[in-house]
PDB file of N, CA and C in Angstrom:
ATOM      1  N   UNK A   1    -136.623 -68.403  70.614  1.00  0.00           N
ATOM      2  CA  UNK A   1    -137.368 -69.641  70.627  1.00  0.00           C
ATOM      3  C   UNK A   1    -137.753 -69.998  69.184  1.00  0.00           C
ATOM      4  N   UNK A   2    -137.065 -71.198  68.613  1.00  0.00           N
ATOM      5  CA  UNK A   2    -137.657 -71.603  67.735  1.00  0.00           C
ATOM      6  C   UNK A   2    -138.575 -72.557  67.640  1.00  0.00           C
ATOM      7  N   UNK A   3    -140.034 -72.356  66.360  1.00  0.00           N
ATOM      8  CA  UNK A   3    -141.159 -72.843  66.904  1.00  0.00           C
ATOM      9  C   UNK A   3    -140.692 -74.448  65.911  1.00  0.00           C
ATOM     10  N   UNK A   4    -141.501 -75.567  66.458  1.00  0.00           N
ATOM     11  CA  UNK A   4    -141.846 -76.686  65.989  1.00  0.00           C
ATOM     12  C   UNK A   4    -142.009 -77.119  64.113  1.00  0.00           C
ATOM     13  N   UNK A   5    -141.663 -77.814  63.814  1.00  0.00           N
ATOM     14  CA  UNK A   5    -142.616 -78.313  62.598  1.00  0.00           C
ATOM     15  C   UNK A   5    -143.751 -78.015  63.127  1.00  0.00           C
ATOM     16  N   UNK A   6    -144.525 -78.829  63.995  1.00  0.00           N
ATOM     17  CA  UNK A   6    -145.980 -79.305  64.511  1.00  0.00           C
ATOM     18  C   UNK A   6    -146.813 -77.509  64.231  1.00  0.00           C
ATOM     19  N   UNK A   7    -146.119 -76.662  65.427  1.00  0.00           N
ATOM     20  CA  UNK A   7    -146.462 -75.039  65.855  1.00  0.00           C
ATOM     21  C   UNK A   7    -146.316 -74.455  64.335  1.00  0.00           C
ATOM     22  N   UNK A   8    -145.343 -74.835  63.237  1.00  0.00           N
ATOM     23  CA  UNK A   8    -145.733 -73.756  62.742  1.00  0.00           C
ATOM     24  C   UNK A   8    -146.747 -74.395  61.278  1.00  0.00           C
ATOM     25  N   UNK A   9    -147.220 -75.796  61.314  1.00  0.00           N
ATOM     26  CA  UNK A   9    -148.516 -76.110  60.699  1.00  0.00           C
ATOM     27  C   UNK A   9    -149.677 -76.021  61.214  1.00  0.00           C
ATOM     28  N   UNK A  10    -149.684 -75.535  62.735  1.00  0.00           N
ATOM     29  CA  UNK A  10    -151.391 -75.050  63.424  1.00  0.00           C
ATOM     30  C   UNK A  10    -151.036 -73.779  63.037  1.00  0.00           C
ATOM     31  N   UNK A  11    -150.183 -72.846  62.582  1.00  0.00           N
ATOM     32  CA  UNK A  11    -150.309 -71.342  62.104  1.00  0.00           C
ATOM     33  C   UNK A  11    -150.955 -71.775  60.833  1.00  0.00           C
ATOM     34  N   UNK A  12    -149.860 -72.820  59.881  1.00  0.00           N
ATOM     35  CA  UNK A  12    -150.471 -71.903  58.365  1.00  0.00           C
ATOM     36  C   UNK A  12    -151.794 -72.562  58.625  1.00  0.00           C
ATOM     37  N   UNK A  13    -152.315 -73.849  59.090  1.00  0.00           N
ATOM     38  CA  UNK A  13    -152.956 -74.561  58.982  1.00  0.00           C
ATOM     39  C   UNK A  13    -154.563 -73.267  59.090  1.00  0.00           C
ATOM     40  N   UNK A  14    -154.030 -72.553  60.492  1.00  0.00           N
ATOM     41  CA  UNK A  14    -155.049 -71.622  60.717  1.00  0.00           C
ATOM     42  C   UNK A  14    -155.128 -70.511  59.557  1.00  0.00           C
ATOM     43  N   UNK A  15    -154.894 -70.103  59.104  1.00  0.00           N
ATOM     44  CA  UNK A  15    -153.984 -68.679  58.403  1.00  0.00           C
ATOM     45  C   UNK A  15    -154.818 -69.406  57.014  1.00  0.00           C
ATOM     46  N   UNK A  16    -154.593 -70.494  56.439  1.00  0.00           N
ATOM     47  CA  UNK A  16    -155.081 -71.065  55.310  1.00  0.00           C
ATOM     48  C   UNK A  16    -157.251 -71.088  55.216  1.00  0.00           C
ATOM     49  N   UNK A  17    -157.437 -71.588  56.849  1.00  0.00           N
ATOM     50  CA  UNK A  17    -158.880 -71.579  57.408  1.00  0.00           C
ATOM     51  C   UNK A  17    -159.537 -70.267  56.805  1.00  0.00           C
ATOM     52  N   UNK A  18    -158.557 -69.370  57.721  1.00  0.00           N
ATOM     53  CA  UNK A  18    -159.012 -68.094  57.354  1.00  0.00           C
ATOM     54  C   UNK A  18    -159.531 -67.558  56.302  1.00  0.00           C
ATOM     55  N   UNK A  19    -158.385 -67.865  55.349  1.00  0.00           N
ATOM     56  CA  UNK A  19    -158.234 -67.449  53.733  1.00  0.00           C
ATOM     57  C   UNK A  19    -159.338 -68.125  53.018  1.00  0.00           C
ATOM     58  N   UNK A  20    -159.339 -69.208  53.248  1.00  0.00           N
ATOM     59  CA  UNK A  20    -160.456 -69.980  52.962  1.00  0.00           C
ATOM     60  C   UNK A  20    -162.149 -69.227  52.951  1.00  0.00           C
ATOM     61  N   UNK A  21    -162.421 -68.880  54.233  1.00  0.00           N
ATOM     62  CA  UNK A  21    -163.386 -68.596  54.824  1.00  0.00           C
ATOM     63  C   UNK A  21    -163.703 -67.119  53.779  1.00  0.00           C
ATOM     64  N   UNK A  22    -162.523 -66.678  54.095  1.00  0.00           N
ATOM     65  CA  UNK A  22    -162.319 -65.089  52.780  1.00  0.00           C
ATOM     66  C   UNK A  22    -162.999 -65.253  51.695  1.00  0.00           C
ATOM     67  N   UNK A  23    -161.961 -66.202  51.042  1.00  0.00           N
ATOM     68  CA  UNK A  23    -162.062 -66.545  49.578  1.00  0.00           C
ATOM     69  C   UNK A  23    -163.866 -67.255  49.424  1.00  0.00           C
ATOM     70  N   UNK A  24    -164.194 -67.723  50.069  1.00  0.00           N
ATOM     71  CA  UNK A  24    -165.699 -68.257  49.690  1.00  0.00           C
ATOM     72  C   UNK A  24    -166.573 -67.169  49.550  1.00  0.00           C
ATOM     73  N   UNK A  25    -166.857 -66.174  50.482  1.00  0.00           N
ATOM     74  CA  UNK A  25    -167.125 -65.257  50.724  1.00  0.00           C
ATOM     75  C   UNK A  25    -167.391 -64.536  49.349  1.00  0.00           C
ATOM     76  N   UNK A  26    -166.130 -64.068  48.996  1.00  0.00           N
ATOM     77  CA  UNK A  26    -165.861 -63.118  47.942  1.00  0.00           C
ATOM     78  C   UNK A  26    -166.380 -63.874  46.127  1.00  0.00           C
ATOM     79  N   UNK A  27    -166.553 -65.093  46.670  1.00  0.00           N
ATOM     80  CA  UNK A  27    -166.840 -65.875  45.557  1.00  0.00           C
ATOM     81  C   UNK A  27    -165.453 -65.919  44.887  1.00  0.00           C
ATOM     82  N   UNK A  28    -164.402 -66.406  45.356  1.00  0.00           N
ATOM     83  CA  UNK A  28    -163.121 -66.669  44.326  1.00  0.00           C
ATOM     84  C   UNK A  28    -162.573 -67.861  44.218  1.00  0.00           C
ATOM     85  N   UNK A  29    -163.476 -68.996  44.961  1.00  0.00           N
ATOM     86  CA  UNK A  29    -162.772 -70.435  44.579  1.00  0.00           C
ATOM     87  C   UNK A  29    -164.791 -70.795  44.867  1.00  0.00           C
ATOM     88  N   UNK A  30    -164.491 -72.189  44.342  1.00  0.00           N
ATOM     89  CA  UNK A  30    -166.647 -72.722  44.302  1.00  0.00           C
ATOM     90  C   UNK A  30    -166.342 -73.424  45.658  1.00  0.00           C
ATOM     91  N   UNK A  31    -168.102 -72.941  45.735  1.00  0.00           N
ATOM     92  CA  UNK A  31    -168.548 -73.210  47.037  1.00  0.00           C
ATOM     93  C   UNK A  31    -168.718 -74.783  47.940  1.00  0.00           C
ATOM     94  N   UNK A  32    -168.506 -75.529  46.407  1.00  0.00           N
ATOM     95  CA  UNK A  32    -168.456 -77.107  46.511  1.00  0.00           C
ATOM     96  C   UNK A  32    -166.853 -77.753  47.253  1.00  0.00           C
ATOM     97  N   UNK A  33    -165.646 -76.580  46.718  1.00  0.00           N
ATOM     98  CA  UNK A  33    -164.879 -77.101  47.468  1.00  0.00           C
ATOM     99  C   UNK A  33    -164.437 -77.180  48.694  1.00  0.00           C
ATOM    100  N   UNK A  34    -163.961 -78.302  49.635  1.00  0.00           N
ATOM    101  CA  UNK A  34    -164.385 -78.611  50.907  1.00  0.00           C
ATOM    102  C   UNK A  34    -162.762 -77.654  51.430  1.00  0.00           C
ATOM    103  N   UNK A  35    -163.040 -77.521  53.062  1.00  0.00           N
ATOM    104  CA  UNK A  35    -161.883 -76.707  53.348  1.00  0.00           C
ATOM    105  C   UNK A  35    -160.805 -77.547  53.569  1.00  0.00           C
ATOM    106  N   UNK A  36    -161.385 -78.993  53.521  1.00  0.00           N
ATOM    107  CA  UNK A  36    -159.866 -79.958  53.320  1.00  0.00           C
ATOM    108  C   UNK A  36    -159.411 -80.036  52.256  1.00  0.00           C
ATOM    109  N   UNK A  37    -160.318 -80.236  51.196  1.00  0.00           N
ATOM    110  CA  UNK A  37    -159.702 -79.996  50.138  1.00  0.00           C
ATOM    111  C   UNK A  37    -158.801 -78.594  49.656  1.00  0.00           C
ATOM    112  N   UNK A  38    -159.445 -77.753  50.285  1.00  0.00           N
ATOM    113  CA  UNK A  38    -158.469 -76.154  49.944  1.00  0.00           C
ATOM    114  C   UNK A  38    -157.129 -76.194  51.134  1.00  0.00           C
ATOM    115  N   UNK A  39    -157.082 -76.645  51.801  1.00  0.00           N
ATOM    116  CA  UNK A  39    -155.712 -77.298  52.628  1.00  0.00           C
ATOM    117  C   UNK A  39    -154.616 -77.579  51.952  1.00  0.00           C
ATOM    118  N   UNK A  40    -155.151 -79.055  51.579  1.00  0.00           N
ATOM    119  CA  UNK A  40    -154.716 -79.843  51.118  1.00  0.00           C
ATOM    120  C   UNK A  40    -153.981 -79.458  49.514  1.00  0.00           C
ATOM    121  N   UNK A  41    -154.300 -78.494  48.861  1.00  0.00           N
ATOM    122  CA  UNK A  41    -153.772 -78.387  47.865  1.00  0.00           C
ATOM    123  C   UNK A  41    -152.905 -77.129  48.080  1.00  0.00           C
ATOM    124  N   UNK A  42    -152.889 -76.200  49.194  1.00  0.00           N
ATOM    125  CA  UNK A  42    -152.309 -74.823  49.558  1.00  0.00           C
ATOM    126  C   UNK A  42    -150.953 -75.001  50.217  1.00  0.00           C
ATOM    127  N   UNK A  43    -151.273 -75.938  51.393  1.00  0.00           N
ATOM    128  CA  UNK A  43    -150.441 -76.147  52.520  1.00  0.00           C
ATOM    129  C   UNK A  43    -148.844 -76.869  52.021  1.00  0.00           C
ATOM    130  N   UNK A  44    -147.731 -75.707  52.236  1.00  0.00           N
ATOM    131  CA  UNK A  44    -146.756 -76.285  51.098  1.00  0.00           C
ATOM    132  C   UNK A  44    -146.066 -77.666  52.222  1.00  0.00           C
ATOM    133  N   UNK A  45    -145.796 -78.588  50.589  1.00  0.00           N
ATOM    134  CA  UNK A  45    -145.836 -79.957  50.916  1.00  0.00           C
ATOM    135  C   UNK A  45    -144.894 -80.383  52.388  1.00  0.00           C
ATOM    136  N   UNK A  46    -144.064 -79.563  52.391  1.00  0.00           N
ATOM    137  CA  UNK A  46    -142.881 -79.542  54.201  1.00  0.00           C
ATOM    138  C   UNK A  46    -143.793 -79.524  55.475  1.00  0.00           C
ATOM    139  N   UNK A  47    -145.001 -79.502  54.900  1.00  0.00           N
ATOM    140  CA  UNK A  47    -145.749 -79.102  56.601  1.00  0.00           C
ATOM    141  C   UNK A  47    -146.947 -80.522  56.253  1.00  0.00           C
ATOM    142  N   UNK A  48    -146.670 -80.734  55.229  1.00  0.00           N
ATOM    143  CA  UNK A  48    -148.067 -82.303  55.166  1.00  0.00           C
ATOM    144  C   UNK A  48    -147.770 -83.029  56.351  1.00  0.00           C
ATOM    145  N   UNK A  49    -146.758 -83.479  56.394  1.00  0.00           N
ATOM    146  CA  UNK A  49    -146.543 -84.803  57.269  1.00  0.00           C
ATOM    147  C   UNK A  49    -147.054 -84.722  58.730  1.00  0.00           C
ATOM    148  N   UNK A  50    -147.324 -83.466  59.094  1.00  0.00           N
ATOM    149  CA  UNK A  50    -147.545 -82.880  60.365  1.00  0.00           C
ATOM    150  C   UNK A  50    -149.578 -82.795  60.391  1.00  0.00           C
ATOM    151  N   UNK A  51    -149.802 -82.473  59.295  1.00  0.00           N
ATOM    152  CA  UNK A  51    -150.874 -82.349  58.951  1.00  0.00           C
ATOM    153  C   UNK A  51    -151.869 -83.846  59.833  1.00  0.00           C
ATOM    154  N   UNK A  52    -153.109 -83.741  60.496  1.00  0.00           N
ATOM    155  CA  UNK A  52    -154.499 -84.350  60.014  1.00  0.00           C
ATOM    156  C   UNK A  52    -155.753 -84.026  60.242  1.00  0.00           C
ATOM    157  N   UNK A  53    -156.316 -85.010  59.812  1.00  0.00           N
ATOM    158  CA  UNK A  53    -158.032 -84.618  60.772  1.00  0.00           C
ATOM    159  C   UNK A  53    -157.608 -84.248  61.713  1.00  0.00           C
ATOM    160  N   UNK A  54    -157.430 -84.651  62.868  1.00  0.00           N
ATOM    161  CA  UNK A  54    -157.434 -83.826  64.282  1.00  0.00           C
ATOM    162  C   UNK A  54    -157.034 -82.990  64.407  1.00  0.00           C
ATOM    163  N   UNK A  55    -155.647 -82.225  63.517  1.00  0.00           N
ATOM    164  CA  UNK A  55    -155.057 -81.218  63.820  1.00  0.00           C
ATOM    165  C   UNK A  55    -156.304 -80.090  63.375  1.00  0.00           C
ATOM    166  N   UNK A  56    -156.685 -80.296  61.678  1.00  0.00           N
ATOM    167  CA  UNK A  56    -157.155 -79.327  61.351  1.00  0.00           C
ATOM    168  C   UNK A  56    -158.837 -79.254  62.091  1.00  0.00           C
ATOM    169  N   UNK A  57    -159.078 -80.497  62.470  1.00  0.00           N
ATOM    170  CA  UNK A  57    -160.679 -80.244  63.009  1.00  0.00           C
ATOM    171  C   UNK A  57    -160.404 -79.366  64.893  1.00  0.00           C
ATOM    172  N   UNK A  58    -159.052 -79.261  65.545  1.00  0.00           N
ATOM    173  CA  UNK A  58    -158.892 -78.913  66.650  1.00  0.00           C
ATOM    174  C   UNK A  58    -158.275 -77.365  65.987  1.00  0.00           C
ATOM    175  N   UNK A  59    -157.663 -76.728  65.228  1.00  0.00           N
ATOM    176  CA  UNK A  59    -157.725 -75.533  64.816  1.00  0.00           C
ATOM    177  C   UNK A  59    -158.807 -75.076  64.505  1.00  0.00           C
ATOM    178  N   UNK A  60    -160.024 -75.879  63.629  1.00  0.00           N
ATOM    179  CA  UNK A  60    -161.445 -75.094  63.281  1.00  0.00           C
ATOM    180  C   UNK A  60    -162.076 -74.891  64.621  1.00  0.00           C
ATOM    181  N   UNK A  61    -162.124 -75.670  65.146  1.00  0.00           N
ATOM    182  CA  UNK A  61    -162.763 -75.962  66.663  1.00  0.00           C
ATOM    183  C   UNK A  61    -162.082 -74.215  67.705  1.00  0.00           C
ATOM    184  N   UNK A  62    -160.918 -74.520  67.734  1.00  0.00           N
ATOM    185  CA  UNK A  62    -160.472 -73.106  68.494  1.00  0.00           C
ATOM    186  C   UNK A  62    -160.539 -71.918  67.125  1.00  0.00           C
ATOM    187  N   UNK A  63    -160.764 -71.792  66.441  1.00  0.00           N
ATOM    188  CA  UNK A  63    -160.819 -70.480  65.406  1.00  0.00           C
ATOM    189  C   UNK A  63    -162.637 -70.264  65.850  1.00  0.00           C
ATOM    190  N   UNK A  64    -163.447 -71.295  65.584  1.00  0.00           N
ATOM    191  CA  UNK A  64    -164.599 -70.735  65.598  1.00  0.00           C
ATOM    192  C   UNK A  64    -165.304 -70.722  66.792  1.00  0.00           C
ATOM    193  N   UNK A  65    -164.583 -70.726  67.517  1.00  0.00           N
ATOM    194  CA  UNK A  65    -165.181 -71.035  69.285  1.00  0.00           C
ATOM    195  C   UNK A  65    -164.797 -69.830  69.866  1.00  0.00           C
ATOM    196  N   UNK A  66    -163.855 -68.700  69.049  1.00  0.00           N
ATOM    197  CA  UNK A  66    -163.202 -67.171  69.690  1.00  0.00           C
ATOM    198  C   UNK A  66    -163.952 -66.198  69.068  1.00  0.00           C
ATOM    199  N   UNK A  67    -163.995 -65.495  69.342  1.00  0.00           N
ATOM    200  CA  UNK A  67    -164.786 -64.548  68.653  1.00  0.00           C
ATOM    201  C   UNK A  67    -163.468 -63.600  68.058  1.00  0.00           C
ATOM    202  N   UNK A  68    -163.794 -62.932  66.824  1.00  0.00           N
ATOM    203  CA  UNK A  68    -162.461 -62.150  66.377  1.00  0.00           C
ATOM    204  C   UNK A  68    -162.543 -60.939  66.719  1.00  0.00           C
ATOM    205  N   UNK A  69    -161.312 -60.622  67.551  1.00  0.00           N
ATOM    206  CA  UNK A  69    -161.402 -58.983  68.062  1.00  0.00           C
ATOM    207  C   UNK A  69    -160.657 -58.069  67.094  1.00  0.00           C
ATOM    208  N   UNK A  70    -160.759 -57.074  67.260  1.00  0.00           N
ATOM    209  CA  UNK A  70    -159.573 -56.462  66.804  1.00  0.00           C
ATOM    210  C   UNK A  70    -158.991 -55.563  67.566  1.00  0.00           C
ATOM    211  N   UNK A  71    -157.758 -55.020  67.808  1.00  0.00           N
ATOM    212  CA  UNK A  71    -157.139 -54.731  68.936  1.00  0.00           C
ATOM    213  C   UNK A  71    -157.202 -52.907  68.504  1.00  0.00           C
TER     214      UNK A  71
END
């Protein structure tokens, strides 16, 4: 099964959230920059077009609504 354009920009899209969330944390990018903005400059340019508000506000929405397990 090969996945979508769409499927595989809710991965990095998520995967980038993450990193994000990391990187603030650790203090390695400022705290002023927004997580659209850290998207937006990460997310390589083949997956923009797929990209928007809704996508990325419905990935934050299911990332922070799960709790993270670890298996």
């Amino acid at each position: 099964m090969t996945l979508t354009s769409r499927e595989k920009t809710i991965i990095i899209t998520s995967h980038l959230v993450s990193l994000y969330s990391e990187m603030i944390e650790e203090g390695k990018i400022p705290q002023n920059q927004s997580v659209i903005d850290f998207l937006m400059k990460n997310i390589p340019k083949e997956y923009k077009p797929d990209l928007s508000i809704d996508l990325i506000d419905d990935v934050f929405i299911f990332i922070s609504s799960r709790p993270m397990e670890l298996s």
